[in-house]
C-alpha atoms as a PDB file:
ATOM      1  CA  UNK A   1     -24.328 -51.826 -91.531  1.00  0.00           C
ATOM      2  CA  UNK A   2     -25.444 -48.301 -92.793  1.00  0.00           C
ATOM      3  CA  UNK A   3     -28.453 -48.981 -90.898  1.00  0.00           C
ATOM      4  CA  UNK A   4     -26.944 -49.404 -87.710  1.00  0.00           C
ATOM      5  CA  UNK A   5     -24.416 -46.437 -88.084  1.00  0.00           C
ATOM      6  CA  UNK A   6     -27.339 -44.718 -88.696  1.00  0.00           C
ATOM      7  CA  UNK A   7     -29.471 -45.567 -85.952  1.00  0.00           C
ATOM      8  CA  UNK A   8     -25.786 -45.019 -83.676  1.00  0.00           C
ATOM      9  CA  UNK A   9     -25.651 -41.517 -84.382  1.00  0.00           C
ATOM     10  CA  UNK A  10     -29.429 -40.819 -83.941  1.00  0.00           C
ATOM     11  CA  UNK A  11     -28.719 -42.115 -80.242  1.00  0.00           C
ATOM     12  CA  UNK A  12     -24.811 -40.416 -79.794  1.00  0.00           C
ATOM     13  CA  UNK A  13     -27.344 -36.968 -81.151  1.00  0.00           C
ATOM     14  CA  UNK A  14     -29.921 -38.050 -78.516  1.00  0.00           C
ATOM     15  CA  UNK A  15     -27.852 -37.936 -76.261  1.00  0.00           C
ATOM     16  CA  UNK A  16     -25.887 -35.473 -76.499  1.00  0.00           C
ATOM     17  CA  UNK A  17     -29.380 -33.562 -76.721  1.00  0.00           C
ATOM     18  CA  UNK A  18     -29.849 -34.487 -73.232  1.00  0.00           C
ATOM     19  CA  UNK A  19     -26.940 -33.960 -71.460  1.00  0.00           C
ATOM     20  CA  UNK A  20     -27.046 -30.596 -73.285  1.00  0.00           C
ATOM     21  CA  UNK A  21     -30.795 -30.320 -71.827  1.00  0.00           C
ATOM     22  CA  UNK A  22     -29.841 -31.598 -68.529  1.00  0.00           C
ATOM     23  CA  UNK A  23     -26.444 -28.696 -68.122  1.00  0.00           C
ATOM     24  CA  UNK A  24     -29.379 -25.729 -69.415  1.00  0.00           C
ATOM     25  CA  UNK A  25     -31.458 -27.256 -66.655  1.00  0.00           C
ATOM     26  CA  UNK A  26     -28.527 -27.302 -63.876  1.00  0.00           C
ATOM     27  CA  UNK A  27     -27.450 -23.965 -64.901  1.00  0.00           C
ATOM     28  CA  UNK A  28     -31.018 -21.940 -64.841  1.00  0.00           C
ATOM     29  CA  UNK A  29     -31.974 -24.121 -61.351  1.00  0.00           C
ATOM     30  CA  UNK A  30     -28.238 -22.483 -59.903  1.00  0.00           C
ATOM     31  CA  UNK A  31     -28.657 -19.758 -61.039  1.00  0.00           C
ATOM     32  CA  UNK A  32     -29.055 -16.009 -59.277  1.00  0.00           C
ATOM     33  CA  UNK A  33     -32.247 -15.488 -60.877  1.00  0.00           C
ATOM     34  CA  UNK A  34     -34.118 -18.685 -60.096  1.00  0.00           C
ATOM     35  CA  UNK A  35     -32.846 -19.107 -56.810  1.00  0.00           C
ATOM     36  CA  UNK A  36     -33.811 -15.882 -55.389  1.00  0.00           C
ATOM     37  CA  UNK A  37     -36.854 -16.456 -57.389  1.00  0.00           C
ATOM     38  CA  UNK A  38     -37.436 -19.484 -55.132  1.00  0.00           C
ATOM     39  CA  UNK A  39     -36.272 -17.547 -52.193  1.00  0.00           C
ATOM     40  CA  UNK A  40     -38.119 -14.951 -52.200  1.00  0.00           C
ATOM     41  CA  UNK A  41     -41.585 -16.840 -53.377  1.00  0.00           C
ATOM     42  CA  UNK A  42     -41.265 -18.935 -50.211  1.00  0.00           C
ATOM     43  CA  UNK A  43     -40.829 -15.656 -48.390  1.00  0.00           C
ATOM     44  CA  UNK A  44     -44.065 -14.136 -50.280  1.00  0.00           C
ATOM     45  CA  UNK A  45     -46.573 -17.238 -49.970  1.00  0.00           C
ATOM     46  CA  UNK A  46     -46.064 -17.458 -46.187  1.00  0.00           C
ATOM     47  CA  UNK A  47     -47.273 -14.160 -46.019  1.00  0.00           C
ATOM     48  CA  UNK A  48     -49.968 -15.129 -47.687  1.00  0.00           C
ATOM     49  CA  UNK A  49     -50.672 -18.024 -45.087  1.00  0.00           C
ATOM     50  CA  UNK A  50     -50.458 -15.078 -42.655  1.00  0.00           C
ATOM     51  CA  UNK A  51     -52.833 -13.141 -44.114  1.00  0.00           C
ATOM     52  CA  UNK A  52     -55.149 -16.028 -44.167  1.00  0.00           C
ATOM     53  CA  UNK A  53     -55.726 -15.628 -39.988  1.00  0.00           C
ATOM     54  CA  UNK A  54     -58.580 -13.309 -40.927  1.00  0.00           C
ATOM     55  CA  UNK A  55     -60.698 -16.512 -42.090  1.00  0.00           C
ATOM     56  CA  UNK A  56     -59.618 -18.080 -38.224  1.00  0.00           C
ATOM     57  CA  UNK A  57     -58.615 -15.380 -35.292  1.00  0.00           C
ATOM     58  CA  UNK A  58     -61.844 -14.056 -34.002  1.00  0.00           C
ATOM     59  CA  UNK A  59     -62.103  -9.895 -32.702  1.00  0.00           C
ATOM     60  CA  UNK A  60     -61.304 -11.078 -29.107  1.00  0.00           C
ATOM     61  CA  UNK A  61     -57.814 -12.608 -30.146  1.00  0.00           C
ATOM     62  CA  UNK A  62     -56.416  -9.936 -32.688  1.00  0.00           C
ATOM     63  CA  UNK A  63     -54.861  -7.649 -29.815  1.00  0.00           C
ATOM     64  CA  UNK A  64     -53.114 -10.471 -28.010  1.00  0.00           C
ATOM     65  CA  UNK A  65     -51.951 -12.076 -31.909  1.00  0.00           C
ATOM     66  CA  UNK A  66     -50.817  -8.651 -32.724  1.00  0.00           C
ATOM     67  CA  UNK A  67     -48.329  -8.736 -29.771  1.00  0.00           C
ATOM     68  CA  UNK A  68     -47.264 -11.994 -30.156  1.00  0.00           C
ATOM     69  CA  UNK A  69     -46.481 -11.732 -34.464  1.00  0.00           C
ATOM     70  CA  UNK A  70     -44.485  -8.217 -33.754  1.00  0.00           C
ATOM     71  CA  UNK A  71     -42.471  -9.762 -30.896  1.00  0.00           C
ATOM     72  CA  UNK A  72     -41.791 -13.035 -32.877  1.00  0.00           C
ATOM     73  CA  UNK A  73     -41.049 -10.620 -35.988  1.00  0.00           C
ATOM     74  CA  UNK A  74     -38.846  -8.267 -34.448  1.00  0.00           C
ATOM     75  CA  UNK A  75     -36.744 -10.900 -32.693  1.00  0.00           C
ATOM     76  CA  UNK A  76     -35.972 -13.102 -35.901  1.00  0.00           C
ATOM     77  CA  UNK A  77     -35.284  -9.882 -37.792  1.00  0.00           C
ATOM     78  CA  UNK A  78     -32.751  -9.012 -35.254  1.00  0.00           C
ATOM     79  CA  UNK A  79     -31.191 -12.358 -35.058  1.00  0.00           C
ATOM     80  CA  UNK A  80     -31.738 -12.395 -39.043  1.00  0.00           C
ATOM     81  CA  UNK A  81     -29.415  -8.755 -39.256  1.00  0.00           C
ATOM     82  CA  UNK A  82     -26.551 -10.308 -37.130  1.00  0.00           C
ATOM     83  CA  UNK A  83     -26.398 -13.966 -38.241  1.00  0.00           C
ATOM     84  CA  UNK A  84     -27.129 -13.564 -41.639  1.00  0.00           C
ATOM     85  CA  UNK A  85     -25.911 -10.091 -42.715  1.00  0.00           C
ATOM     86  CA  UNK A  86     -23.732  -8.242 -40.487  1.00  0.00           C
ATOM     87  CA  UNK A  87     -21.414 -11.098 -40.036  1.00  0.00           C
ATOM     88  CA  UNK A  88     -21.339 -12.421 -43.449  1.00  0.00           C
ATOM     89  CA  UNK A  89     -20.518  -8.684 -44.084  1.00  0.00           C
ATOM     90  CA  UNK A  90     -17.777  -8.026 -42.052  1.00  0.00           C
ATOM     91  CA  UNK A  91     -16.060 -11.703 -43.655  1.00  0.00           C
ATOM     92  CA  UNK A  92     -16.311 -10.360 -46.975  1.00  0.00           C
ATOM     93  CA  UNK A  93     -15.355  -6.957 -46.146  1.00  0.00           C
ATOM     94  CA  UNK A  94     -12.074  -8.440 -44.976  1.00  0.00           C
ATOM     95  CA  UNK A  95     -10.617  -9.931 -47.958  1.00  0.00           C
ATOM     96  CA  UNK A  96     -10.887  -6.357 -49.041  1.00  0.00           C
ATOM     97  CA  UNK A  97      -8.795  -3.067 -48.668  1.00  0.00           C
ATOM     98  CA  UNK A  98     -10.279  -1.212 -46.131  1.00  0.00           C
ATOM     99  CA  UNK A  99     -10.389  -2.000 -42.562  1.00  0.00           C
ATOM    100  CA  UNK A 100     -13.745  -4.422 -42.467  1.00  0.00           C
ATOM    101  CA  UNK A 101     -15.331  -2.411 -39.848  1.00  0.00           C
ATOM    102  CA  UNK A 102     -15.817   0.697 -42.657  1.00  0.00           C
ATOM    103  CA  UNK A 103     -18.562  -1.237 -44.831  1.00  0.00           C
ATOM    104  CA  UNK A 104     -20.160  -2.693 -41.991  1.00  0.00           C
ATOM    105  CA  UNK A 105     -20.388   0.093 -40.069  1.00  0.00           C
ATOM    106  CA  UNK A 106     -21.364   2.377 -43.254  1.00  0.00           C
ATOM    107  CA  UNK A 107     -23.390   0.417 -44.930  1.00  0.00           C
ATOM    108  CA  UNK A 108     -25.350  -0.206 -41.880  1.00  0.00           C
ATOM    109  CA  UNK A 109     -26.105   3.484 -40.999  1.00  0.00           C
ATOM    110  CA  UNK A 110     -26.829   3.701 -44.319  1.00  0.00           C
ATOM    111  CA  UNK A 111     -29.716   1.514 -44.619  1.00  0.00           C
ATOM    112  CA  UNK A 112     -31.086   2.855 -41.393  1.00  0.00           C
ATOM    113  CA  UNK A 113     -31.316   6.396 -43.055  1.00  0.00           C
ATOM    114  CA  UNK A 114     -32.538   5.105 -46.287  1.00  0.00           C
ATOM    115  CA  UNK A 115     -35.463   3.753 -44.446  1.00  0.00           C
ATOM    116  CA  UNK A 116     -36.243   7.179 -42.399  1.00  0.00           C
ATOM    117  CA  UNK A 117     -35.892   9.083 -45.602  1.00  0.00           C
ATOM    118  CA  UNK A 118     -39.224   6.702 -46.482  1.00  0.00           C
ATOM    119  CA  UNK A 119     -40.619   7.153 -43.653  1.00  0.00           C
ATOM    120  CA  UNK A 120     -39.905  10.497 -43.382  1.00  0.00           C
ATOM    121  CA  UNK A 121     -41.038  11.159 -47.421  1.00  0.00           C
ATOM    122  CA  UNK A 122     -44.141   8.527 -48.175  1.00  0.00           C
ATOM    123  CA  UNK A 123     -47.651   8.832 -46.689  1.00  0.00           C
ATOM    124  CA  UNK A 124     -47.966   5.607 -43.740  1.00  0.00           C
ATOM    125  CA  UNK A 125     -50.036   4.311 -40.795  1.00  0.00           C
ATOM    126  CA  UNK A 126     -48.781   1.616 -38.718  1.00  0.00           C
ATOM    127  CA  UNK A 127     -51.531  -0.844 -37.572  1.00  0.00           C
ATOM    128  CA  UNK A 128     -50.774   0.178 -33.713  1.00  0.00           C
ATOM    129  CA  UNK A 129     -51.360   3.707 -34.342  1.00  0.00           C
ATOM    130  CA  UNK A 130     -54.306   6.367 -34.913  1.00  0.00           C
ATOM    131  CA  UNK A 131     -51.991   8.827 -36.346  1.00  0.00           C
ATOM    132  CA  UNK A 132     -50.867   8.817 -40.191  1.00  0.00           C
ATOM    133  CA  UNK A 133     -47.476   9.597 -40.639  1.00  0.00           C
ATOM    134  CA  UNK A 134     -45.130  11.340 -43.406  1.00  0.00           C
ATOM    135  CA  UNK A 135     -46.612  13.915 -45.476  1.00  0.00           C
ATOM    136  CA  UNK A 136     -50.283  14.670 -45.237  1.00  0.00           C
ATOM    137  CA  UNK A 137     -52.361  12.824 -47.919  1.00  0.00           C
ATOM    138  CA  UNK A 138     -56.069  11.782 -48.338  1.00  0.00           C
ATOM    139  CA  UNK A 139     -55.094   8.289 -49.041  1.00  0.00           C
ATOM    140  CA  UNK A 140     -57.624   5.904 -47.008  1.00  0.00           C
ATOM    141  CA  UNK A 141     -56.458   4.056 -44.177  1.00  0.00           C
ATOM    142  CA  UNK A 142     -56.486   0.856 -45.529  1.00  0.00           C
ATOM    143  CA  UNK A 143     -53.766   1.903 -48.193  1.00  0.00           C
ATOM    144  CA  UNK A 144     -51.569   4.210 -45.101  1.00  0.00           C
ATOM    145  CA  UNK A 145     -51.595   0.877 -43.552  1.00  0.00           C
ATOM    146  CA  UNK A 146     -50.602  -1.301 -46.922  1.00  0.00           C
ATOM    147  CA  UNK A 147     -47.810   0.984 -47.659  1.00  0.00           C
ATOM    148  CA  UNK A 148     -46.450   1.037 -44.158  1.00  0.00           C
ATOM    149  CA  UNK A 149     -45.373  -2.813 -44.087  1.00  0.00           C
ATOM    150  CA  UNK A 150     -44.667  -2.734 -47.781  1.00  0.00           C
ATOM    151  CA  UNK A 151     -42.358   0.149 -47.203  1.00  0.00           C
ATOM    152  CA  UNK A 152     -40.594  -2.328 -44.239  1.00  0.00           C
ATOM    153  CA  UNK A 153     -40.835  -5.552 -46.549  1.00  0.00           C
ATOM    154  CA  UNK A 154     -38.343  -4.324 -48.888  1.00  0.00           C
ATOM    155  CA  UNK A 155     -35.249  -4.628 -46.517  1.00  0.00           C
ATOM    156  CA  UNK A 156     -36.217  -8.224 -45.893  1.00  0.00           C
ATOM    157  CA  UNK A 157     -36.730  -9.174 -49.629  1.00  0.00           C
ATOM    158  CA  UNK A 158     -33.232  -7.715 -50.316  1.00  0.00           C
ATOM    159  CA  UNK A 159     -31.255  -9.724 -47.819  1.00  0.00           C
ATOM    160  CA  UNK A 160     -32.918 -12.804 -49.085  1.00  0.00           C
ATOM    161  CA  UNK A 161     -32.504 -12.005 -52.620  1.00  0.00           C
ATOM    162  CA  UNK A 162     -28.910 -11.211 -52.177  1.00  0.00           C
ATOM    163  CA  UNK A 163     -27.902 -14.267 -49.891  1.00  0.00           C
ATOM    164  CA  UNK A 164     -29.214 -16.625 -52.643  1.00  0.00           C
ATOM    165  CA  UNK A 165     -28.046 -14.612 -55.661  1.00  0.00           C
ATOM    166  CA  UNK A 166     -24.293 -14.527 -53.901  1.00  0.00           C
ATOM    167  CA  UNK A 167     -24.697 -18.578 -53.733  1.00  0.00           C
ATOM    168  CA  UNK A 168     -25.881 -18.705 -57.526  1.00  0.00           C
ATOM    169  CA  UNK A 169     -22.795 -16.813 -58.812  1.00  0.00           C
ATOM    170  CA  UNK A 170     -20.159 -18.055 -56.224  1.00  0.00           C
ATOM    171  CA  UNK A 171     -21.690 -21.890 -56.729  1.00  0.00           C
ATOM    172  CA  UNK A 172     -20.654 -22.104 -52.572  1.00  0.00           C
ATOM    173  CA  UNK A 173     -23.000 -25.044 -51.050  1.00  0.00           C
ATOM    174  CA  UNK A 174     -22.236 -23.237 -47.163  1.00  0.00           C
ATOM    175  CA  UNK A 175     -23.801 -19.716 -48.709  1.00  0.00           C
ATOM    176  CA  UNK A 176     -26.949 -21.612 -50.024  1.00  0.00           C
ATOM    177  CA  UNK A 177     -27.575 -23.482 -46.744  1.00  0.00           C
ATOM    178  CA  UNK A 178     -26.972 -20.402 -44.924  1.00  0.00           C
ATOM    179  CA  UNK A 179     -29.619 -18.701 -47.739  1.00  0.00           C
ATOM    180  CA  UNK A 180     -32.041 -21.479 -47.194  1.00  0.00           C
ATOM    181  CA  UNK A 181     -31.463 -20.709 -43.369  1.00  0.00           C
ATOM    182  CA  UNK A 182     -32.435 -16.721 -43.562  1.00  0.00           C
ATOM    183  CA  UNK A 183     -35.237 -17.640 -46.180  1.00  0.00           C
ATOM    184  CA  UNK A 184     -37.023 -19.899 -43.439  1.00  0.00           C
ATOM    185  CA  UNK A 185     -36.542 -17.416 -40.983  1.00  0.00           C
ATOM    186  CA  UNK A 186     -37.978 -14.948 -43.239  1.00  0.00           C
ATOM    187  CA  UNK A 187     -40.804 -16.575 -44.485  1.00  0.00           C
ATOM    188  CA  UNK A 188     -41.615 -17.920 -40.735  1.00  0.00           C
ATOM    189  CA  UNK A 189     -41.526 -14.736 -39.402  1.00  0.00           C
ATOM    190  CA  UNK A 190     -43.763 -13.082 -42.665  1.00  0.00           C
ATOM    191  CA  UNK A 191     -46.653 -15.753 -40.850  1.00  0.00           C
ATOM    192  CA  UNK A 192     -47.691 -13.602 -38.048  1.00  0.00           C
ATOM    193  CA  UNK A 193     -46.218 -10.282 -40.524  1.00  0.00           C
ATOM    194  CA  UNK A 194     -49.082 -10.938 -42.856  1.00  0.00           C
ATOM    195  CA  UNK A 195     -51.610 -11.636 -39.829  1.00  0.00           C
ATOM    196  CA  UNK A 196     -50.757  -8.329 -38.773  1.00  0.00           C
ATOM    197  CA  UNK A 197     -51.378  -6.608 -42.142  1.00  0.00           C
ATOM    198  CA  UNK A 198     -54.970  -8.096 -43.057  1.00  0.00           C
ATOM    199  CA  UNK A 199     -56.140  -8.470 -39.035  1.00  0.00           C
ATOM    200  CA  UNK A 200     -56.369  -4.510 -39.074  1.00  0.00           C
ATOM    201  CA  UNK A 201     -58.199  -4.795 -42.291  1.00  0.00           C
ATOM    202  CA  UNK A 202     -61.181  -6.286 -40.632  1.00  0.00           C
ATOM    203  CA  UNK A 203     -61.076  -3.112 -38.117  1.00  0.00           C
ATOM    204  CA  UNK A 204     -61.535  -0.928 -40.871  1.00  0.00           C
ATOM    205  CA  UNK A 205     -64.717  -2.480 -42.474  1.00  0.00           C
ATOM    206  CA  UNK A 206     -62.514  -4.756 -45.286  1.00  0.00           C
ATOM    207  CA  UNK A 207     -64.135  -8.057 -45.263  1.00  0.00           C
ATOM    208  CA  UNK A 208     -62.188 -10.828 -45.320  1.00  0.00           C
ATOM    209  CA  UNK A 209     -61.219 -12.026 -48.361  1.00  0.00           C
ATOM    210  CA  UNK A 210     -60.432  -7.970 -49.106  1.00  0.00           C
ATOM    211  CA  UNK A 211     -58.262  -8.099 -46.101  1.00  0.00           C
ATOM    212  CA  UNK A 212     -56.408 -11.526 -46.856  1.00  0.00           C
ATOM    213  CA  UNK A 213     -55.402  -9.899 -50.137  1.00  0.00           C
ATOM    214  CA  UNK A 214     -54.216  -6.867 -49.255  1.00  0.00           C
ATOM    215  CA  UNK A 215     -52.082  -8.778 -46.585  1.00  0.00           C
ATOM    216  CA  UNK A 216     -50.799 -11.194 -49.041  1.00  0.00           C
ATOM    217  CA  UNK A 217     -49.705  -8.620 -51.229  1.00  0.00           C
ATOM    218  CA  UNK A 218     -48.154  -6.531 -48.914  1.00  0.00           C
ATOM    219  CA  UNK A 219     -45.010  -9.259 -49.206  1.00  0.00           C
ATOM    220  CA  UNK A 220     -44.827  -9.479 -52.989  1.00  0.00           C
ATOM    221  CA  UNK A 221     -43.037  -6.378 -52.634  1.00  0.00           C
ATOM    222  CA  UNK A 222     -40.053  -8.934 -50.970  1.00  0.00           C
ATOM    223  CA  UNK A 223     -40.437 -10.702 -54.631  1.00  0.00           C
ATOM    224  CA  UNK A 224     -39.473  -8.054 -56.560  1.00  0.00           C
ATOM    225  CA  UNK A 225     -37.092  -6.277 -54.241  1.00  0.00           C
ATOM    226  CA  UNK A 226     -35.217  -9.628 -53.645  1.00  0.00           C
ATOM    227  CA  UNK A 227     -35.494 -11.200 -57.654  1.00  0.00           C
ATOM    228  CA  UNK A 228     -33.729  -7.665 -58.691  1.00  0.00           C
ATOM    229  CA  UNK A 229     -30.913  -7.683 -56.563  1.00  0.00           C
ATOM    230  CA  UNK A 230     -30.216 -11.109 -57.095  1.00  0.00           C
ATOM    231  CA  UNK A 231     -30.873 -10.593 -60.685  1.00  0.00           C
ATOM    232  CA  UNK A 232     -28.020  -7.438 -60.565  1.00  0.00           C
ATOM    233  CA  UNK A 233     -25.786  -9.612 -58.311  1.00  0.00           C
ATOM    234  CA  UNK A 234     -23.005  -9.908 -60.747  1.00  0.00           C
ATOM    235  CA  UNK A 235     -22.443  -6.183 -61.569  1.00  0.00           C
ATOM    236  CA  UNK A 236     -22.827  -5.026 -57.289  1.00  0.00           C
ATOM    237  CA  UNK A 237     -20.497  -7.775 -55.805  1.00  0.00           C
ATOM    238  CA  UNK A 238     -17.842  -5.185 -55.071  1.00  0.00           C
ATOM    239  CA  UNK A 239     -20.016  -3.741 -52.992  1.00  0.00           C
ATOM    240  CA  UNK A 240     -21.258  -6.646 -51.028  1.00  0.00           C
ATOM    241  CA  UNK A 241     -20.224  -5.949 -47.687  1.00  0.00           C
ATOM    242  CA  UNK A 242     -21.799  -2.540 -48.294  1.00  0.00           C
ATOM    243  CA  UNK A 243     -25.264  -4.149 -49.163  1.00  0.00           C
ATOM    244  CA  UNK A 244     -25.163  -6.305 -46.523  1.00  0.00           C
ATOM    245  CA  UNK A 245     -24.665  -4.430 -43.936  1.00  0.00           C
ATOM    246  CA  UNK A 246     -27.289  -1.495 -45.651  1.00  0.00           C
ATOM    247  CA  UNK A 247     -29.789  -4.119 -45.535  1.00  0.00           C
ATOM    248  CA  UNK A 248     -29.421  -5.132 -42.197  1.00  0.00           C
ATOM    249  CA  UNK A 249     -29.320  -1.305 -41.083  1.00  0.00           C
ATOM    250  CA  UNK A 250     -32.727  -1.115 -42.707  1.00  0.00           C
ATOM    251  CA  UNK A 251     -34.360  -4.186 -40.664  1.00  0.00           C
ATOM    252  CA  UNK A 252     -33.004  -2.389 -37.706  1.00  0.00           C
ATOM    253  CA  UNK A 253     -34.596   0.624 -38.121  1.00  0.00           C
ATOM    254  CA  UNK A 254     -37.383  -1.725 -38.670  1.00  0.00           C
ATOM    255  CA  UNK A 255     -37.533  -3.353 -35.916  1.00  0.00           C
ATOM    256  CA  UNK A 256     -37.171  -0.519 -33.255  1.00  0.00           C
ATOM    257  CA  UNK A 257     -39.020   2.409 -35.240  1.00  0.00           C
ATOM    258  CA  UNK A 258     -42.275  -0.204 -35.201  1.00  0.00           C
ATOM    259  CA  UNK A 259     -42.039  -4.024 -34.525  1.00  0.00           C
ATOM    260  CA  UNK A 260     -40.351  -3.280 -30.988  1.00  0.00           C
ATOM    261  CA  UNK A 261     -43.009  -0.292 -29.968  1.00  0.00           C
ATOM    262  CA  UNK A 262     -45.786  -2.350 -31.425  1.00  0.00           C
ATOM    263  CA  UNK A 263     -45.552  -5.662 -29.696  1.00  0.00           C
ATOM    264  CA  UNK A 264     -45.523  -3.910 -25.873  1.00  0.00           C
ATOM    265  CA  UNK A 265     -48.331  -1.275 -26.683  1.00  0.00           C
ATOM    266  CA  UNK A 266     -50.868  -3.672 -25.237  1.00  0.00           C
ATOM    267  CA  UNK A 267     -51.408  -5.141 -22.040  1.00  0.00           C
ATOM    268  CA  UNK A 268     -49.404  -8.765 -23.400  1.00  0.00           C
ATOM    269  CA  UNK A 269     -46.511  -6.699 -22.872  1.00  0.00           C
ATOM    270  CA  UNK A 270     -44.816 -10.117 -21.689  1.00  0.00           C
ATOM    271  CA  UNK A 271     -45.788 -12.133 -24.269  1.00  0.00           C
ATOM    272  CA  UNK A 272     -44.423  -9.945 -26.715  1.00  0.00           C
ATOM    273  CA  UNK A 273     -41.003 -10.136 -24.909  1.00  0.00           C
ATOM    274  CA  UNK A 274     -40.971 -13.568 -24.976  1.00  0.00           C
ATOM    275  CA  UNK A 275     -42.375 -13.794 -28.496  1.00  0.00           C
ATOM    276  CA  UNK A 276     -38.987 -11.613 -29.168  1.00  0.00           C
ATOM    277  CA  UNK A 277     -36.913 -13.908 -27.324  1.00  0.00           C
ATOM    278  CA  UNK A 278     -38.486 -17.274 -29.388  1.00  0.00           C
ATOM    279  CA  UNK A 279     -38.381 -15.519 -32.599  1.00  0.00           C
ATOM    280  CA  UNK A 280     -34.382 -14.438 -31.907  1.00  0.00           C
ATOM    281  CA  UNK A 281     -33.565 -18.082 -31.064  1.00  0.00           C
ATOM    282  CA  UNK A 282     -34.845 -19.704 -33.290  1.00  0.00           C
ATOM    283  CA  UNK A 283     -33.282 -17.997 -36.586  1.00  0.00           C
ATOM    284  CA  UNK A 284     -30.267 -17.910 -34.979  1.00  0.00           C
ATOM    285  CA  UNK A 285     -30.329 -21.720 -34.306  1.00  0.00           C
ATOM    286  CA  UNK A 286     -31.702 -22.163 -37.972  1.00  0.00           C
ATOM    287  CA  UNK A 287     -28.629 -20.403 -39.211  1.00  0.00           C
ATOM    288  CA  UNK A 288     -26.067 -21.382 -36.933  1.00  0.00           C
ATOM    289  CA  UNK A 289     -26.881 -25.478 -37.534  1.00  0.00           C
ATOM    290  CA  UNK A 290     -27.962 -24.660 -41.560  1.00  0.00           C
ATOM    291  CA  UNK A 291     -25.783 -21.904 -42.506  1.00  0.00           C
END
């Protein structure tokens, strides 16, 4: 009989053990942390695919890709700022005190200046342009150009790090389909993004494999950006509608300052419209039917 009490209590411990093990496993998978982790990781590694055109587009393609991937980007990042930020902004900002078009409207200017004042303050070269821009430097090229899209990657890893860190502390299923929405568009759009990072490469004497990782690595920057504001979620939800709307200020300024100009500098000035147009519709159906 002592036997079996024994052996009872060895299993009632046992299991216990694991349905301890499992709620630690629940808990770090819903978590801020880990979900912007996994967020913003998808985000980074299709980059990375991007950057991997320089092993498949040949010299007589790049102009016409380079259209295309800045017209596709700048049209889900628009969609991306309305959908996914600005809205969700003003919703929040009305359960508040102040009238919700205040944090909207601030935060988004906001984030549009914060971007200029990096523009305005950090050494850059956009691919589409001869011209380095910000202070004078005698950084090379090839690191003007790096630190132009990483500078611009940094609004985009934000708004998916927040959108999944706000469904890992609120525990709200819609905000996590509505996170796995922007993170898709995101990480679809960071395809021809990352093309049009290690593509220039290639111009400038980089061989390939140089070029496919400086283009890969020109979205981990959307890692870290997006893993720390998930990461500081708790302590800045207050000031959600704020953030929101700051981040989607910032992919604004993105998207007119250099996406916009970029994709009808060339002679495929309609395929970068329509590029635009595809890239617009489909993030807003991904987070209209997901979100």
């Amino acid at each position: 009989m002592s036997f079996l009490l024994t052996k009872g209590k060895k299993r009632l411990l046992y299991a216990n053990d694991y349905h301890l093990q499992i709620k630690l496993i629940m808990d770090l998978t819903h978590s801020p942390f880990f979900l912007s982790l996994l967020g913003t990781g998808f985000t980074f590694l299709m980059t990375s695919l991007g950057a991997a055109a320089v092993f498949a587009i040949g010299k007589s393609r790049q102009e016409l890709w380079h259209s295309l991937s800045m017209g596709f980007a700048a049209g889900v990042m628009t969609a991306a700022s309305c959908w996914s930020l600005l809205i969700p902004s003003i919703e929040l900002a009305e359960e508040g005190s102040l009238p919700a078009w205040i944090p909207a409207a601030g935060g988004f200017i906001l984030g549009a200046l914060f971007l200029y004042f990096l523009d305005q303050r950090i050494p850059h070269q956009h691919p589409d342009s001869d011209v380095p821009e910000g202070p004078k430097s005698h950084w090379h090229r090839a690191t003007l150009l790096f630190v132009a899209v990483t500078l611009h990657n940094i609004p985009e890893g934000m708004s998916v790090g927040l959108s999944f860190g706000m469904a890992g502390l609120t525990g709200d299923s819609g905000i996590l389909a509505a996170s796995v929405a922007l993170a898709l568009g995101i990480g679809i759009q960071n395809i021809p993004e990352g093309a049009a990072v290690a593509l220039p490469m290639l111009q400038i004497g980089k061989s390939k494999w140089q070029a496919f990782v400086i283009g890969s690595l020109s979205g981990f920057v959307e890692l870290l950006f997006g893993v720390a504001a998930a990461v500081s979620i708790a302590l800045i939800q207050p000031a959600m509608p704020w953030l929101l709307a700051f981040t989607a200020g910032a992919m604004i300024y993105v998207v007119v300052e250099e996406l916009i100009p970029a994709a009808r500098l060339t002679e495929h000035t309609d395929s970068g419209t329509l590029s635009f147009i595809v890239g617009f519709t489909l993030m807003m159906v991904l987070d209209v039917a997901l979100g």
